[in-house]
N, C-alpha and C. Protein backbone atom coordinates (compact mmCIF):
# COMPACT_ATOMS: atom_id res chain seq x y z
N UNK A 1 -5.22 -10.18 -1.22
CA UNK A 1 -3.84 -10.67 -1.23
C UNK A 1 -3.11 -10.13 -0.02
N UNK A 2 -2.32 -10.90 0.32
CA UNK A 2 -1.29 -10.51 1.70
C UNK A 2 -0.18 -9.47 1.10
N UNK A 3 0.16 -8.16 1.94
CA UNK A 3 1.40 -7.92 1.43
C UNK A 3 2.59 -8.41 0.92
N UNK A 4 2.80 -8.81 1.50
CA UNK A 4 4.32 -9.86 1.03
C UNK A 4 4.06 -10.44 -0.16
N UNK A 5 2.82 -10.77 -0.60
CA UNK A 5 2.72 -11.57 -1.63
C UNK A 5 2.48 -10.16 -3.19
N UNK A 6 2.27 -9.01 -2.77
CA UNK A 6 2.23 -8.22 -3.90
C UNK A 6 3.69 -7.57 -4.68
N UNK A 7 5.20 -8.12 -3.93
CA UNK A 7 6.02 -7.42 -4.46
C UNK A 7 6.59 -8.31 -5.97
N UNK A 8 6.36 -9.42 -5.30
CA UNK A 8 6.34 -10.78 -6.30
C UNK A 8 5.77 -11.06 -7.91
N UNK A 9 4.27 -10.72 -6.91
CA UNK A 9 3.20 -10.19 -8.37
C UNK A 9 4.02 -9.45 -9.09
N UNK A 10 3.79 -8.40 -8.47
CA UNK A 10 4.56 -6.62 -9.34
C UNK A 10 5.27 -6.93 -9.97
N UNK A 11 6.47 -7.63 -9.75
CA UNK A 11 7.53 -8.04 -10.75
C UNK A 11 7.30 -9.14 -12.11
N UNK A 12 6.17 -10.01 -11.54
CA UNK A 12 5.96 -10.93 -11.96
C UNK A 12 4.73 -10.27 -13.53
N UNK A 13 3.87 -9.30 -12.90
CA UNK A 13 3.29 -8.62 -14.39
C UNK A 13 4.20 -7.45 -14.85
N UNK A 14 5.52 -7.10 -14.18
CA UNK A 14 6.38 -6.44 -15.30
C UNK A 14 6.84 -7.11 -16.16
N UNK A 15 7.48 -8.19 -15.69
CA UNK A 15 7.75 -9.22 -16.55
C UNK A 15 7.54 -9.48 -18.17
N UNK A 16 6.08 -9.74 -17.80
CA UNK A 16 4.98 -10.50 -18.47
C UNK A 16 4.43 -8.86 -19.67
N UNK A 17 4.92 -7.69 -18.95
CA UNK A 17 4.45 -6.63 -19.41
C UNK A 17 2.95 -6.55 -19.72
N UNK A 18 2.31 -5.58 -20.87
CA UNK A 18 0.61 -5.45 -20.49
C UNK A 18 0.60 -6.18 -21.57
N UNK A 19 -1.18 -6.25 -21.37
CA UNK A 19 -1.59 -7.30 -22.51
C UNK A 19 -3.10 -6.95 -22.34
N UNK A 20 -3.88 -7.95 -22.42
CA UNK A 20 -5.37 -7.18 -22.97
C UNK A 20 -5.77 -7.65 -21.10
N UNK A 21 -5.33 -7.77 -19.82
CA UNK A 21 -5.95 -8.18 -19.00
C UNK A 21 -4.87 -7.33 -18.29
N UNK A 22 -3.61 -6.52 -18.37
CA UNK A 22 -2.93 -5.29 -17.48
C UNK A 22 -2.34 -4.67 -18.12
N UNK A 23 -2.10 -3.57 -17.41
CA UNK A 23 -2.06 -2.17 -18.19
C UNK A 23 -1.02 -1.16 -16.75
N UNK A 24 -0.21 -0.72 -17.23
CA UNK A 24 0.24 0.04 -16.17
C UNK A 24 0.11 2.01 -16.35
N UNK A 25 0.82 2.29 -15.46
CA UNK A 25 0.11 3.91 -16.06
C UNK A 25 1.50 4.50 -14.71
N UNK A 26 2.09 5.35 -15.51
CA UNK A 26 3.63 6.17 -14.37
C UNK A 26 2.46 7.63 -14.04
N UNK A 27 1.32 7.65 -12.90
CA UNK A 27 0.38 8.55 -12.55
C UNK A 27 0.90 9.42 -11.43
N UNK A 28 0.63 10.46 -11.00
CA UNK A 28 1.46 11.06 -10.10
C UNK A 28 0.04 10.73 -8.98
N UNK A 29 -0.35 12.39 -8.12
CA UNK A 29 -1.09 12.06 -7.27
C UNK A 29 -3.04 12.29 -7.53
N UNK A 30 -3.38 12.21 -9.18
CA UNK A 30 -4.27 12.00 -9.35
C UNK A 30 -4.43 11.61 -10.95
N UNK A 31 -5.65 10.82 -11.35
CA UNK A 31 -5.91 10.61 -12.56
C UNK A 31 -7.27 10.14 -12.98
N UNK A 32 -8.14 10.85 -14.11
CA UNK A 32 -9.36 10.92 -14.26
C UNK A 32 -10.39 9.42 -14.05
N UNK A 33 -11.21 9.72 -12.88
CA UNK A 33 -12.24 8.83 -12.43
C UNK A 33 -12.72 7.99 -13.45
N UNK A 34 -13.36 8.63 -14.55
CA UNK A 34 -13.85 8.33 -16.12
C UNK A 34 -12.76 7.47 -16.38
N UNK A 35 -11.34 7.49 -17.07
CA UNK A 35 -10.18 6.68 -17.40
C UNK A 35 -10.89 5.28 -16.56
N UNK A 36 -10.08 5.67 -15.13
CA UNK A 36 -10.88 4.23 -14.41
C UNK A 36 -11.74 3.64 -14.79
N UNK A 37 -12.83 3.94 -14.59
CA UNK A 37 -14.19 3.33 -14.89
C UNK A 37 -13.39 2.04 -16.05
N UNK A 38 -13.77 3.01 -17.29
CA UNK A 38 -12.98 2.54 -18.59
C UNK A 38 -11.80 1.63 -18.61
N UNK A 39 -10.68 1.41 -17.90
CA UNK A 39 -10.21 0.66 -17.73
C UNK A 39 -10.80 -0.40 -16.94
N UNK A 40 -11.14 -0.22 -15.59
CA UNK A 40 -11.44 -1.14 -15.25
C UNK A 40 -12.64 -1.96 -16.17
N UNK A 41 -13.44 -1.64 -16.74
CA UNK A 41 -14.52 -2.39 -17.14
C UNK A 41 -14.03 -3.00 -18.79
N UNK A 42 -12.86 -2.87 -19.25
CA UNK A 42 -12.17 -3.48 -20.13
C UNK A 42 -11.26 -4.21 -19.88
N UNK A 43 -10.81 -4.04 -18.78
CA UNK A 43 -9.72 -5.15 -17.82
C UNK A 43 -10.42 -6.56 -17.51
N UNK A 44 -11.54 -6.15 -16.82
CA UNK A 44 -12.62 -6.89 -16.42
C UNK A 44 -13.03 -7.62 -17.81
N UNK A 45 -13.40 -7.08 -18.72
CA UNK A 45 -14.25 -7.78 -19.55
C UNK A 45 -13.17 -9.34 -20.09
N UNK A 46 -12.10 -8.45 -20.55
CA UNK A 46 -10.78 -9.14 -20.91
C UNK A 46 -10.72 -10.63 -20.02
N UNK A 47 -10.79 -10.07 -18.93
CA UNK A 47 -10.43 -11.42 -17.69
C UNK A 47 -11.26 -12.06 -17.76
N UNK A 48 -12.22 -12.03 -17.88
CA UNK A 48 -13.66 -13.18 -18.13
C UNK A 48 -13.50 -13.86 -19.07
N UNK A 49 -13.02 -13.28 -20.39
CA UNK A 49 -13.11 -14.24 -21.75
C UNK A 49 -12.25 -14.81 -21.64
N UNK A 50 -11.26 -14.36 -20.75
CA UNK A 50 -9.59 -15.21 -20.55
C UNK A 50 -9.64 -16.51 -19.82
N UNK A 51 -11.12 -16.63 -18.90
CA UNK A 51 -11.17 -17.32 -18.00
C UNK A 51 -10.46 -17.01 -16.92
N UNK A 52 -9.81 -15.75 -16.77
CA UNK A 52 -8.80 -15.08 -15.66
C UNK A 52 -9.97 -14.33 -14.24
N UNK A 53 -9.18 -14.70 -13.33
CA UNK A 53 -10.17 -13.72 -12.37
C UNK A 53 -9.86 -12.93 -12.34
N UNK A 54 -9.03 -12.19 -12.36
CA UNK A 54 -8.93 -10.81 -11.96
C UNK A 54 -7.68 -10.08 -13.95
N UNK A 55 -8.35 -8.84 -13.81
CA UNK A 55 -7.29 -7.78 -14.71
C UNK A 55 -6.56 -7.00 -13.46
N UNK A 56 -5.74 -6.59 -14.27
CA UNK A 56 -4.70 -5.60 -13.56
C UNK A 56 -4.06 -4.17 -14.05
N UNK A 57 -4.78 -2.91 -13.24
CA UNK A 57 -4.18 -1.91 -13.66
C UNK A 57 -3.62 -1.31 -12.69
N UNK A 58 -2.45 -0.98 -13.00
CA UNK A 58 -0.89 -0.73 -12.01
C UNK A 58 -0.62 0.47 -12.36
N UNK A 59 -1.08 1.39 -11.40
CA UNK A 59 -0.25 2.35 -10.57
C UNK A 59 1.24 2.66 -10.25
N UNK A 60 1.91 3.97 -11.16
CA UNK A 60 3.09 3.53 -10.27
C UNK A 60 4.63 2.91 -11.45
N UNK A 61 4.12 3.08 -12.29
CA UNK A 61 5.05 1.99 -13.41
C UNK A 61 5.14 2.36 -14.49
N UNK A 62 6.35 3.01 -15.02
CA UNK A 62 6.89 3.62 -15.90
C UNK A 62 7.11 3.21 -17.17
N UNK A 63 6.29 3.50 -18.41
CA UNK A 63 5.90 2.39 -19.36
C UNK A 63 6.86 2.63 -19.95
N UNK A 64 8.08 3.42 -20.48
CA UNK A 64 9.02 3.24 -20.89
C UNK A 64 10.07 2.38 -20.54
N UNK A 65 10.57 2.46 -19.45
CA UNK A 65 11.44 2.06 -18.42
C UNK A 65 11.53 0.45 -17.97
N UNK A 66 9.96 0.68 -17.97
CA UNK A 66 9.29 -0.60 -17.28
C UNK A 66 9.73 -0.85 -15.82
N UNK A 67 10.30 0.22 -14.95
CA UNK A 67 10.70 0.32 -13.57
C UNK A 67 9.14 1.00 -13.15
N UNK A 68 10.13 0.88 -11.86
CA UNK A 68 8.56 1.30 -10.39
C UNK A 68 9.09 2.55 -10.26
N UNK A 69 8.04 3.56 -10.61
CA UNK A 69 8.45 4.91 -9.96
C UNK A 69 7.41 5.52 -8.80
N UNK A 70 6.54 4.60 -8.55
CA UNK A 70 5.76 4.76 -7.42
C UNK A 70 4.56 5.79 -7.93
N UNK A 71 4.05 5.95 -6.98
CA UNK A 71 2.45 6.82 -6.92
C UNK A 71 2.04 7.05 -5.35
N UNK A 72 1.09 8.34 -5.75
CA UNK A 72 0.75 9.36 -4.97
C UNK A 72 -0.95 9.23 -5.34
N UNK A 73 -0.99 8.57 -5.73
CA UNK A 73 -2.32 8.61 -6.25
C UNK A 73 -3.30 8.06 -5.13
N UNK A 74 -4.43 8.88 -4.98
CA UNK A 74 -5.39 8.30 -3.41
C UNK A 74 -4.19 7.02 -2.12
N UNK A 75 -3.44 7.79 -1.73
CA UNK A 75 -2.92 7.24 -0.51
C UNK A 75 -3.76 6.59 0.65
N UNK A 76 -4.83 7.41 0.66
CA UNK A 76 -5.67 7.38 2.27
C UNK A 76 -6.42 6.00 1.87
N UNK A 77 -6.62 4.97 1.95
CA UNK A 77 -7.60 3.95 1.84
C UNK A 77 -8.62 4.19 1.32
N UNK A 78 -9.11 4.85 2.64
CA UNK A 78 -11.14 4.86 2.19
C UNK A 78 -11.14 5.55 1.13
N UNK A 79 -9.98 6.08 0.50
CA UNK A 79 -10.28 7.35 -0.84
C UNK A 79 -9.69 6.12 -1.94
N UNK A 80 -9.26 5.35 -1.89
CA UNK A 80 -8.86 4.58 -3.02
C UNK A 80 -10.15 3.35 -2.91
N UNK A 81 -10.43 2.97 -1.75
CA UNK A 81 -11.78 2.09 -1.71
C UNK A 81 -12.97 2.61 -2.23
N UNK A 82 -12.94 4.32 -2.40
CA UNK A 82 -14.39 4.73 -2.47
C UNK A 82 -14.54 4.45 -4.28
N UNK A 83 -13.35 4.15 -4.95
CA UNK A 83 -13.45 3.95 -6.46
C UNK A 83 -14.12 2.28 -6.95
N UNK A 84 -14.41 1.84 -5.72
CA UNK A 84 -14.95 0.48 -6.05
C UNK A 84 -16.69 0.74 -6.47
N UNK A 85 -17.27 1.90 -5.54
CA UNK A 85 -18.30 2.12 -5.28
C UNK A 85 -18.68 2.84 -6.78
């Protein structure tokens, strides 16, 4: 996705709030690898039966509030890319 096009999204799955395909999490500048995994591969599973391509877990988003309080969580790229691997 292009930048410009993610502030849109963001608002657009606060909106919509979570459901069985997103999930948000208010994380500071780290949070357990394991969790991930686990989410992602239940996000994932979710989006398939949905016929959805993609799940969504959001960084950054204050589940009370439902505002953006941002994240610190893997800043550097290659350290947030290396969680694909």
């Amino acid at each position: 996705m292009k930048p410009e096009e993610l502030k849109p999204l963001l608002a657009q799955l606060i909106a919509g709030w979570e459901n069985e395909i997103v999930e948000f999490k208010n994380v500071g500048d780290s949070y357990p690898t394991s969790d991930i995994g686990k989410y992602f591969s239940t996000l994932s599973n979710e989006a398939n039966l949905r016929n959805q391509e993609r799940g969504w877990l959001v960084f950054g988003v204050d589940n009370r509030s439902r505002t953006v309080a941002g994240s610190q969580y893997r800043v550097e790229t290659d350290r947030l890319d290396g969680l694909k691997h």
